[in-house]
C-alpha atoms as a PDB file:
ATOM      1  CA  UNK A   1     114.689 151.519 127.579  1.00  0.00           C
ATOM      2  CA  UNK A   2     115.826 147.979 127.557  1.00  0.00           C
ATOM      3  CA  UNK A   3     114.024 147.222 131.323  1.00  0.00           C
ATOM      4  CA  UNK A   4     111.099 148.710 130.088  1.00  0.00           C
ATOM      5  CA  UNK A   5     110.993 146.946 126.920  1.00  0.00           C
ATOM      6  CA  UNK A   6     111.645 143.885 128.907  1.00  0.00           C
ATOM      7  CA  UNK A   7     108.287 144.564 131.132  1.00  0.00           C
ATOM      8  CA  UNK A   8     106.550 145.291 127.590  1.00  0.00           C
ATOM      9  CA  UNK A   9     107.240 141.694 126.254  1.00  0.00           C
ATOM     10  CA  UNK A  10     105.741 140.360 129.468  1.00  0.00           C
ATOM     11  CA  UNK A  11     103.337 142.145 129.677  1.00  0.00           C
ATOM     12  CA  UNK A  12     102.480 141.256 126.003  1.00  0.00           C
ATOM     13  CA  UNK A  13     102.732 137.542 126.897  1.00  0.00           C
ATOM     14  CA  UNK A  14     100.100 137.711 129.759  1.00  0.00           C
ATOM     15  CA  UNK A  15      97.935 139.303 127.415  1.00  0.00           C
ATOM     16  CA  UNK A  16      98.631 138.101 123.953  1.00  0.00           C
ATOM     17  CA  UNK A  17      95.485 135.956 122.420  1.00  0.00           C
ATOM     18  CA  UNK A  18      93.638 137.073 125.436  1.00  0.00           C
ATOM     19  CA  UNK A  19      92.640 140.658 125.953  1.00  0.00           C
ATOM     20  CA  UNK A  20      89.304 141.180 126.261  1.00  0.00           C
ATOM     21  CA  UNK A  21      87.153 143.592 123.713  1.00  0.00           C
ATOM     22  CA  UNK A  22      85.047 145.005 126.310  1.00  0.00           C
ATOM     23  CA  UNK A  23      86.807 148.578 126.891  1.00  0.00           C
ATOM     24  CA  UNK A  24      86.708 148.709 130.600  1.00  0.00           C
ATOM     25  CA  UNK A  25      87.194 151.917 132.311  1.00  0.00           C
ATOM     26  CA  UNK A  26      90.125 152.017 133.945  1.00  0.00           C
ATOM     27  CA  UNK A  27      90.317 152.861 137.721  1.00  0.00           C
ATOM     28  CA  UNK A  28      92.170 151.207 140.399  1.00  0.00           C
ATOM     29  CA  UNK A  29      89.058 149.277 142.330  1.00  0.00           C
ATOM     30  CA  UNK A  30      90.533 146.231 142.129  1.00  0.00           C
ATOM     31  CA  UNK A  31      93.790 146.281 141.465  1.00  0.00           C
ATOM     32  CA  UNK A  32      96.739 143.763 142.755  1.00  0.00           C
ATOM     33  CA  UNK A  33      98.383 145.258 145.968  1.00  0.00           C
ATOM     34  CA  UNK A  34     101.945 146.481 144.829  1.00  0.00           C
ATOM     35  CA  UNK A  35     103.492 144.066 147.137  1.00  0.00           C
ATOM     36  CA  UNK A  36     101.846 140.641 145.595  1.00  0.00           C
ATOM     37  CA  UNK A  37     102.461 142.493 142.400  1.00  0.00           C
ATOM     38  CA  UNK A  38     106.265 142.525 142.821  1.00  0.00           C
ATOM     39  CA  UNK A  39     106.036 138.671 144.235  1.00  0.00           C
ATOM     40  CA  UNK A  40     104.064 137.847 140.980  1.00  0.00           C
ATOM     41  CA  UNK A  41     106.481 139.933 138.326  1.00  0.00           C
ATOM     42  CA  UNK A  42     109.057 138.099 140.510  1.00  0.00           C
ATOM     43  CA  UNK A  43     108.073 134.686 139.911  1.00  0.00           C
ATOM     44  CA  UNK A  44     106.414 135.511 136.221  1.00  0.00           C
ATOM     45  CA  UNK A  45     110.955 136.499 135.378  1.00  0.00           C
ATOM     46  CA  UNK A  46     111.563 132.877 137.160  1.00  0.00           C
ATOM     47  CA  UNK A  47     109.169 130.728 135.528  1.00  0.00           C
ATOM     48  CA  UNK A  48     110.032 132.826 132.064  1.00  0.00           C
ATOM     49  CA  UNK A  49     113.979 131.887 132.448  1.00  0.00           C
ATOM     50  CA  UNK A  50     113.089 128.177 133.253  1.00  0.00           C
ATOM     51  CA  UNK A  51     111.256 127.625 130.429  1.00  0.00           C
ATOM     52  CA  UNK A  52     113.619 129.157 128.169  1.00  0.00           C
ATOM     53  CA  UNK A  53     116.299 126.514 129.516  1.00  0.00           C
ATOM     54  CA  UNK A  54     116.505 123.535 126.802  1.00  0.00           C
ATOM     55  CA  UNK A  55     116.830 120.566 129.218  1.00  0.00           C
ATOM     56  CA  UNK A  56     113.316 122.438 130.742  1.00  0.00           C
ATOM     57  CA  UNK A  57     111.736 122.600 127.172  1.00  0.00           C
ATOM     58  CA  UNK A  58     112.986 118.996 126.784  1.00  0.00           C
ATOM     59  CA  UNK A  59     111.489 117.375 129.936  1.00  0.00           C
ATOM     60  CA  UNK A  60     108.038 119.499 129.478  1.00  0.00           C
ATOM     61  CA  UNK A  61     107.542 119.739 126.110  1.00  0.00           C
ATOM     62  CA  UNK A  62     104.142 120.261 126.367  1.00  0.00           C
ATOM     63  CA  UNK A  63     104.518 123.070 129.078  1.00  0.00           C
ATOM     64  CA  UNK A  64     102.773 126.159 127.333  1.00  0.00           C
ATOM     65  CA  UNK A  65     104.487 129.413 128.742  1.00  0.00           C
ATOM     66  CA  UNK A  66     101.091 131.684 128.372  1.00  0.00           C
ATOM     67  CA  UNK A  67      99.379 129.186 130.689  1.00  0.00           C
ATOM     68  CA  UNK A  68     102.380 129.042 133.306  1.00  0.00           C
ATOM     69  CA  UNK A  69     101.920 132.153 133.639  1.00  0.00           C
ATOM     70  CA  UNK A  70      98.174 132.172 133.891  1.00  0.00           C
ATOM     71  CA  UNK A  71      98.873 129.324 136.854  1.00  0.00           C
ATOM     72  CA  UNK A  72     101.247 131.287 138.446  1.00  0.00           C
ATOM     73  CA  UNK A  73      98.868 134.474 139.132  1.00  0.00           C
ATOM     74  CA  UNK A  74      96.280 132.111 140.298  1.00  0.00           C
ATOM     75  CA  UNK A  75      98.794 130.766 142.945  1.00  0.00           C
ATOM     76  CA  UNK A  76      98.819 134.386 144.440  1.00  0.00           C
ATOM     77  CA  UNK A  77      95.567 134.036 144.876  1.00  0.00           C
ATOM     78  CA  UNK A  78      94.553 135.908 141.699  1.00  0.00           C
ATOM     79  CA  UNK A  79      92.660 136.087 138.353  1.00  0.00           C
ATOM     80  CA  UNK A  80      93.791 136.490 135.019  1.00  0.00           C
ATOM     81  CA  UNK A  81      91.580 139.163 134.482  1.00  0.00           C
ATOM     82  CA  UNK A  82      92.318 141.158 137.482  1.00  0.00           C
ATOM     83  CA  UNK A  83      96.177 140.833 136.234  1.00  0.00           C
ATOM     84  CA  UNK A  84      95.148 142.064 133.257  1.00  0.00           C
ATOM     85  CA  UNK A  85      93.452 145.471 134.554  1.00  0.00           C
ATOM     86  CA  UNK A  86      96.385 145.985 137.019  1.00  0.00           C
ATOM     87  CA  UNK A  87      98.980 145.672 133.788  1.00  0.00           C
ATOM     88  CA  UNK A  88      96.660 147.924 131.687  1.00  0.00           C
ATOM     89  CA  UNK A  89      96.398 150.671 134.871  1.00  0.00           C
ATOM     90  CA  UNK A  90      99.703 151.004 135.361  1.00  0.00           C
ATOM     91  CA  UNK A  91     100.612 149.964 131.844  1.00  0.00           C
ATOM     92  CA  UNK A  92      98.660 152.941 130.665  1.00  0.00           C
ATOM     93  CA  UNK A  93      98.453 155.649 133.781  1.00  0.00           C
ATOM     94  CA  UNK A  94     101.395 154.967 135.470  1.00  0.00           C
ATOM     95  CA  UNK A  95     104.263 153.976 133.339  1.00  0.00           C
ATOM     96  CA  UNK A  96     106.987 155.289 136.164  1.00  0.00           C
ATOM     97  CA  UNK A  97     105.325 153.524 138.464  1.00  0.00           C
ATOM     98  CA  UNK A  98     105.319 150.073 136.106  1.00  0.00           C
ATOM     99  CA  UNK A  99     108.913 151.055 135.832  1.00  0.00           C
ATOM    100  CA  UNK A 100     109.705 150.949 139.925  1.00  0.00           C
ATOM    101  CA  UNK A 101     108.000 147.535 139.998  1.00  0.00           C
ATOM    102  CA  UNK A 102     110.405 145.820 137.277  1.00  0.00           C
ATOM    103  CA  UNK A 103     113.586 147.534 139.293  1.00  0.00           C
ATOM    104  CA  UNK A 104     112.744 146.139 142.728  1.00  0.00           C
ATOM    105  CA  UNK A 105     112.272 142.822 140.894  1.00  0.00           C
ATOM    106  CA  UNK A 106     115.504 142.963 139.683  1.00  0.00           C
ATOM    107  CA  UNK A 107     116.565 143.605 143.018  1.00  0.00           C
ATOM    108  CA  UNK A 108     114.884 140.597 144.509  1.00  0.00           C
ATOM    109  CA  UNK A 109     116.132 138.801 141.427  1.00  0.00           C
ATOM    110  CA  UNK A 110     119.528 140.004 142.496  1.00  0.00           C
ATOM    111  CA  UNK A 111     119.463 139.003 146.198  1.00  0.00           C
ATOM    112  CA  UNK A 112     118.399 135.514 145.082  1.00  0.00           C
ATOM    113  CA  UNK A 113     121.262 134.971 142.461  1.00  0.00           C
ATOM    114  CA  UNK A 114     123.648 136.587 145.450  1.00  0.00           C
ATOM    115  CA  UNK A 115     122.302 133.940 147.535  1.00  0.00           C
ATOM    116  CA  UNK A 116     122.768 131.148 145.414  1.00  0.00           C
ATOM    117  CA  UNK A 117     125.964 131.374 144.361  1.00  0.00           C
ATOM    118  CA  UNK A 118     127.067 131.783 148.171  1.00  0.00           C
ATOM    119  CA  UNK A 119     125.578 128.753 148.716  1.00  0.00           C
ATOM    120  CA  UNK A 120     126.620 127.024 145.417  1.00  0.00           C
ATOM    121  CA  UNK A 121     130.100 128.260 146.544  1.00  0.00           C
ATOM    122  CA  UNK A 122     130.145 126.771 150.164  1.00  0.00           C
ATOM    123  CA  UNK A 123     128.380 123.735 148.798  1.00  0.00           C
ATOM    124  CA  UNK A 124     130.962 122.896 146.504  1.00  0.00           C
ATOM    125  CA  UNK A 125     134.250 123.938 148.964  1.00  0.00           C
ATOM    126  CA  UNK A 126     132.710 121.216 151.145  1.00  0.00           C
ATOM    127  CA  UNK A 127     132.106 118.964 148.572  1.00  0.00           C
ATOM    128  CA  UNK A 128     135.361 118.780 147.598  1.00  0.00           C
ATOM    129  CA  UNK A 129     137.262 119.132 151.142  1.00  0.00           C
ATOM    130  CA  UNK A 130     139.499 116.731 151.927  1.00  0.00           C
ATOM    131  CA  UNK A 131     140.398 118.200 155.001  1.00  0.00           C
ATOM    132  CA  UNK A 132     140.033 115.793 158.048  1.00  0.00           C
ATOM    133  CA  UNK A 133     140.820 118.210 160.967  1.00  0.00           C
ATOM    134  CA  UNK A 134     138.304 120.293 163.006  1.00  0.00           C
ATOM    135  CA  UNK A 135     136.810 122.946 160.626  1.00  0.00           C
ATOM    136  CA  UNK A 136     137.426 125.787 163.684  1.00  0.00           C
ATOM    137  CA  UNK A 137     140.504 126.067 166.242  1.00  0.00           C
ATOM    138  CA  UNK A 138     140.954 128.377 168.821  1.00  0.00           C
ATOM    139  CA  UNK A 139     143.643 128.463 171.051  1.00  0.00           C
ATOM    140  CA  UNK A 140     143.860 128.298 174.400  1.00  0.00           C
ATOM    141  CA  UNK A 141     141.052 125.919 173.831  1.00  0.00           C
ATOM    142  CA  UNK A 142     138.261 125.884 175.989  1.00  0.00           C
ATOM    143  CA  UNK A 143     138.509 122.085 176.835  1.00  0.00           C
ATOM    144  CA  UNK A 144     142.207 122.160 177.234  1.00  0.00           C
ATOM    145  CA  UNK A 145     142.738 120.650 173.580  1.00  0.00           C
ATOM    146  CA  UNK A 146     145.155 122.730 172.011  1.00  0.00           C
ATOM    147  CA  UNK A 147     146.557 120.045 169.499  1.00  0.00           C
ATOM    148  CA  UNK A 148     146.638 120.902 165.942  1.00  0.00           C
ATOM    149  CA  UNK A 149     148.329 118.203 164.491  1.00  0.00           C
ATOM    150  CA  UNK A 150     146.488 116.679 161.405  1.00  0.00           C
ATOM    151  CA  UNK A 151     147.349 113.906 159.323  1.00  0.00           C
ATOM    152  CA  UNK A 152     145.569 113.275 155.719  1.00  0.00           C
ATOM    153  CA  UNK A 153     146.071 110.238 153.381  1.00  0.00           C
ATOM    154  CA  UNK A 154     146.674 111.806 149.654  1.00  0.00           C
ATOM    155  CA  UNK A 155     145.632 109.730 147.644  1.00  0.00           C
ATOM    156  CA  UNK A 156     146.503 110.283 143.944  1.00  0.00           C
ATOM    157  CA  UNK A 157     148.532 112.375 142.441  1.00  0.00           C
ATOM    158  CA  UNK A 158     148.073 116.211 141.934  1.00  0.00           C
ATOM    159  CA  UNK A 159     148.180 119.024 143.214  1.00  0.00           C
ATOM    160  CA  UNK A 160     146.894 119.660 146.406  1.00  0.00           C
ATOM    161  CA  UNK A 161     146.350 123.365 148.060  1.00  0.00           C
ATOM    162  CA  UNK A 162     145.344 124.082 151.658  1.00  0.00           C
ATOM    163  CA  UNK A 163     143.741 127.512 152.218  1.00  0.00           C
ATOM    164  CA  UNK A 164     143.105 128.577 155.843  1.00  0.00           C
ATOM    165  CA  UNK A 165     142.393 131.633 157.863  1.00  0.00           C
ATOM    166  CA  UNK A 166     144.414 132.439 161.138  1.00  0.00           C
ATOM    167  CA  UNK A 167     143.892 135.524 163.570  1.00  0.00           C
ATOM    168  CA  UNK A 168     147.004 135.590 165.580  1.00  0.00           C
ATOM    169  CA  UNK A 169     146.526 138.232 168.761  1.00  0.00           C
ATOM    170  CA  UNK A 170     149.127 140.773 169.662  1.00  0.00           C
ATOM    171  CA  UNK A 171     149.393 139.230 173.307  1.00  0.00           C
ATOM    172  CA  UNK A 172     150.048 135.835 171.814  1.00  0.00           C
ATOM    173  CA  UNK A 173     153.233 134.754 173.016  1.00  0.00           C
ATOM    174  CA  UNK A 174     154.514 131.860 170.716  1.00  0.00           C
ATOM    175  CA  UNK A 175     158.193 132.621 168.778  1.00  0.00           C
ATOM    176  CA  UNK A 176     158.071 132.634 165.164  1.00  0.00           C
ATOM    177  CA  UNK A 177     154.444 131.399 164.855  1.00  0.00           C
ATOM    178  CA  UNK A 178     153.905 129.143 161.515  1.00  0.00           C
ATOM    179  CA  UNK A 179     152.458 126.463 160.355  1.00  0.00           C
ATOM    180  CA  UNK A 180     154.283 123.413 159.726  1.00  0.00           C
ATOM    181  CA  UNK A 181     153.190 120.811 156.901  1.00  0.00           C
ATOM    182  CA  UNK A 182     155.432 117.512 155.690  1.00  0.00           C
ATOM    183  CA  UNK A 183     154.869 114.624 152.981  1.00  0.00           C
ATOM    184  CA  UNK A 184     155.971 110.998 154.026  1.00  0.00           C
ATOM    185  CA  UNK A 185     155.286 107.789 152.534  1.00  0.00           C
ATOM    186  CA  UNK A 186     152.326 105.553 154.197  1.00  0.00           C
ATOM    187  CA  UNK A 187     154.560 102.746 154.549  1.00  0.00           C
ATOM    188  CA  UNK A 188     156.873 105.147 156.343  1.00  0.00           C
ATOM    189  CA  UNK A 189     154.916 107.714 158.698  1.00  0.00           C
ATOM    190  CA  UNK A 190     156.791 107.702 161.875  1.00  0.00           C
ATOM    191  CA  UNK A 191     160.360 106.893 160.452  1.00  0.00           C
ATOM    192  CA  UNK A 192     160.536 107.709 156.773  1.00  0.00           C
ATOM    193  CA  UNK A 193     162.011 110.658 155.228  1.00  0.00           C
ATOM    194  CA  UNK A 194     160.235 113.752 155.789  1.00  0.00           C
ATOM    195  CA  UNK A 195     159.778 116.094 152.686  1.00  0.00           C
ATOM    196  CA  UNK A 196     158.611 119.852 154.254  1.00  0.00           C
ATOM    197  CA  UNK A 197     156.720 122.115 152.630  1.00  0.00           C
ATOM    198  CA  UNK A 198     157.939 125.713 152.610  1.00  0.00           C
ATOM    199  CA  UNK A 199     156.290 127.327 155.876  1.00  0.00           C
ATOM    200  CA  UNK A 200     154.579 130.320 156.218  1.00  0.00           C
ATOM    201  CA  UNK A 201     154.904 132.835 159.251  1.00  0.00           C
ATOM    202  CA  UNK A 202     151.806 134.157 161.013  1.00  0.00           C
ATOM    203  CA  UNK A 203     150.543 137.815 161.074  1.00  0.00           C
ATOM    204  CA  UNK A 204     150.385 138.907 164.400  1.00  0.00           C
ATOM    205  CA  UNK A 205     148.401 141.366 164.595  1.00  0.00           C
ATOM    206  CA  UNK A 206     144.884 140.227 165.486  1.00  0.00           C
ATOM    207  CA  UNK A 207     143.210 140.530 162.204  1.00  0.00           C
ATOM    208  CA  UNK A 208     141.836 137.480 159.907  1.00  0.00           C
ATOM    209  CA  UNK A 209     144.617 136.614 157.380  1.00  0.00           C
ATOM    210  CA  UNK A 210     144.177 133.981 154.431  1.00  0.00           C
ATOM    211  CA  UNK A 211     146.669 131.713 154.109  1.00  0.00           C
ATOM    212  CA  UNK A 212     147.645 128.982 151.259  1.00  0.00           C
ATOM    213  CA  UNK A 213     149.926 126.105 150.648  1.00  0.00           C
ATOM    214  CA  UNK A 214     150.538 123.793 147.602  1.00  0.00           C
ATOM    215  CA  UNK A 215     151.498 120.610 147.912  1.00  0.00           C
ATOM    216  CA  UNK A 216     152.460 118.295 144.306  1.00  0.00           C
ATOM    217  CA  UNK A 217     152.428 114.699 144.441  1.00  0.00           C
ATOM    218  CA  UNK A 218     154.270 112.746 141.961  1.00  0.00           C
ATOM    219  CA  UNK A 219     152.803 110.496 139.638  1.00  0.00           C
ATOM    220  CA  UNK A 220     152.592 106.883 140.555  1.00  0.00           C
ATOM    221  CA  UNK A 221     153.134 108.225 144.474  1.00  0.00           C
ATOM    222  CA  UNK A 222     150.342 108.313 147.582  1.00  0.00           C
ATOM    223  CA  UNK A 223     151.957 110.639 150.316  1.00  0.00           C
ATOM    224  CA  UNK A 224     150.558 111.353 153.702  1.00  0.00           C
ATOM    225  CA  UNK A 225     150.328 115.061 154.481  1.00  0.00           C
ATOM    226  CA  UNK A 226     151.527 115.866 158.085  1.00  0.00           C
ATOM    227  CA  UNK A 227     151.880 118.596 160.270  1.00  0.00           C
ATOM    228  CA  UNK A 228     150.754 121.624 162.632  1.00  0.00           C
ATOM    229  CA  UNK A 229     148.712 124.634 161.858  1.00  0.00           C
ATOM    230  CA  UNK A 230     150.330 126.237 164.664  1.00  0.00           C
ATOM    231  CA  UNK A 231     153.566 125.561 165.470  1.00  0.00           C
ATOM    232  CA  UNK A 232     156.582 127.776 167.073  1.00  0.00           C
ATOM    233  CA  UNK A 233     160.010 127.629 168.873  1.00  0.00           C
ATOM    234  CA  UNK A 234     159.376 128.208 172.239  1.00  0.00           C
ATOM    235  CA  UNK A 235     158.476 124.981 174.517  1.00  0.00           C
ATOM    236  CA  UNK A 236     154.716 124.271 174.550  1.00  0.00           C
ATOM    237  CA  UNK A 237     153.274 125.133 177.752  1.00  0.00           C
ATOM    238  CA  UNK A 238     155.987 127.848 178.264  1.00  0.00           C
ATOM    239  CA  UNK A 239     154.057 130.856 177.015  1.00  0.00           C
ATOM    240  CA  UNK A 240     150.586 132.019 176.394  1.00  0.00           C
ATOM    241  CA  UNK A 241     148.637 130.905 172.986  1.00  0.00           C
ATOM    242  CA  UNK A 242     145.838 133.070 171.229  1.00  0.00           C
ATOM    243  CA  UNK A 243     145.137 132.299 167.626  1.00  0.00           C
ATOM    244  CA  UNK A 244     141.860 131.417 165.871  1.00  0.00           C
ATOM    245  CA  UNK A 245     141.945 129.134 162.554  1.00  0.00           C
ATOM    246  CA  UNK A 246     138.710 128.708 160.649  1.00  0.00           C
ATOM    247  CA  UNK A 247     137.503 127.999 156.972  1.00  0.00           C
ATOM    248  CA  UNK A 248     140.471 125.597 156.490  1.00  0.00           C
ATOM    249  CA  UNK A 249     140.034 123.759 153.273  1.00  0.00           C
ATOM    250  CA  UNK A 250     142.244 121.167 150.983  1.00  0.00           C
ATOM    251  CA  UNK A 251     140.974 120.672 147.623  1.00  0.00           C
ATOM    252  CA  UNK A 252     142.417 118.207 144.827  1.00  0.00           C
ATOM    253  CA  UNK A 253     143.149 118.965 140.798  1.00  0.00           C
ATOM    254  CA  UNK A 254     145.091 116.241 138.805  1.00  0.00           C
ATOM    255  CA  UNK A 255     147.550 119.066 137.307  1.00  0.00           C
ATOM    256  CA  UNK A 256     151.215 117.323 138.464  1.00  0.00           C
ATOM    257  CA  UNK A 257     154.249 120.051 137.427  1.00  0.00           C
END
């Protein structure tokens, strides 16, 4: 009952101050194709939660809903009027089928939010990345680079996390397979006291894990961050290397335990 009383009230928007008196017969010559009618609804929902938005109402004061809506309908390529006898049709001999219309809006309505916040998401992981390395390893690599040494100025203090995904293969053939990450002064890279992170060993069993490390820097302290994604015991060059690395990220929050 809510949907439907949801369709009501915009359906009583379209038509409020502006039904006509004539009592047209109602047949369905003319009506608005079911698939322009669902695009309309859509957008009708859109432009409906816009303008109910209070930095909207504040830019566009003088934005009058009934009209946007009115504008809308004649974007599509149609007339008030002929929205008005498709409402009424289904409105009055159809209800179910008014009813099917609002639920596949909500499922375009759906998709869309779906979409967004995917993108919102990846938008704002690469916003704040701070990672410097290639976004995607694979090794053996292809062009014989198989380094995955990175190096990354921190900064300021905080708390810094690095979140990765590795698919080790069964046939890969490195001992204890882990990533390896230090902190070292700038002042100091090459010959300064190394201060390792705890590692983490590698799954291998060639599925997609997800992976994280946290690394704190004092206050009053910039660090560099050091280190391989892949490292292991055996001598490089020694035995055969199959992992993949991808959606590696290091993100920032001032929060210093």
């Amino acid at each position: 009952m809510i949907r439907f009383t949801l369709l009501l009230l915009i359906l009583f928007s379209l038509l409020a101050g502006s039904c006509s008196r004539r009592k047209n017969k109602l047949d369905s010559r003319g009506l608005i194709p079911e698939k322009e009618l669902v695009s309309i609804l859509t957008d009708l929902y859109i432009t409906d939660g816009l303008l109910s938005l209070p930095k909207v109402r504040h830019w566009f004061p003088s934005v009058d809903s009934t009209s946007s809506y009115f504008n809308i309908i004649e974007k599509h390529g149609y007339s008030k009027e002929s929205m008005d006898k498709t409402m009424k049709y289904y409105f009055i001999k159809k209800p179910k089928k008014l009813i099917q219309f609002y639920d596949q809006v909500l499922g375009i309505l759906s998709v869309m939010e779906s979409r967004f916040d995917k993108e919102a998401t990846v938008f704002q992981v690469h916003t704040n990345n701070l990672w410097k390395g290639r976004e995607f390893y694979c090794l053996p690599d292809p062009k014989g680079d198989n380094s995955t040494i990175f190096n990354i100025p921190l900064n300021r203090p905080g708390t810094y996390t690095i979140t990765f995904s590795a698919t080790l293969f069964p046939n890969d053939q490195s001992v204890n397979p882990r990533i390896t990450v230090y902190s070292c002064h700038p002042d100091s890279v090459d010959t300064g006291k190394r201060r390792y992170v705890e590692t983490i060993g590698y799954i291998k069993d060639g599925k997609p894990h997800t992976y994280t490390l946290i690394i704190k820097v004092p206050e009053k302290t910039i660090l560099h961050l050091r280190g391989r994604l892949f490292d292991f015991d055996n001598n490089p060059g020694q035995s055969e290397e199959h992992v993949i690395f991808e959606n590696i990220s290091l993100t920032y929050t001032h929060v210093v335990a």
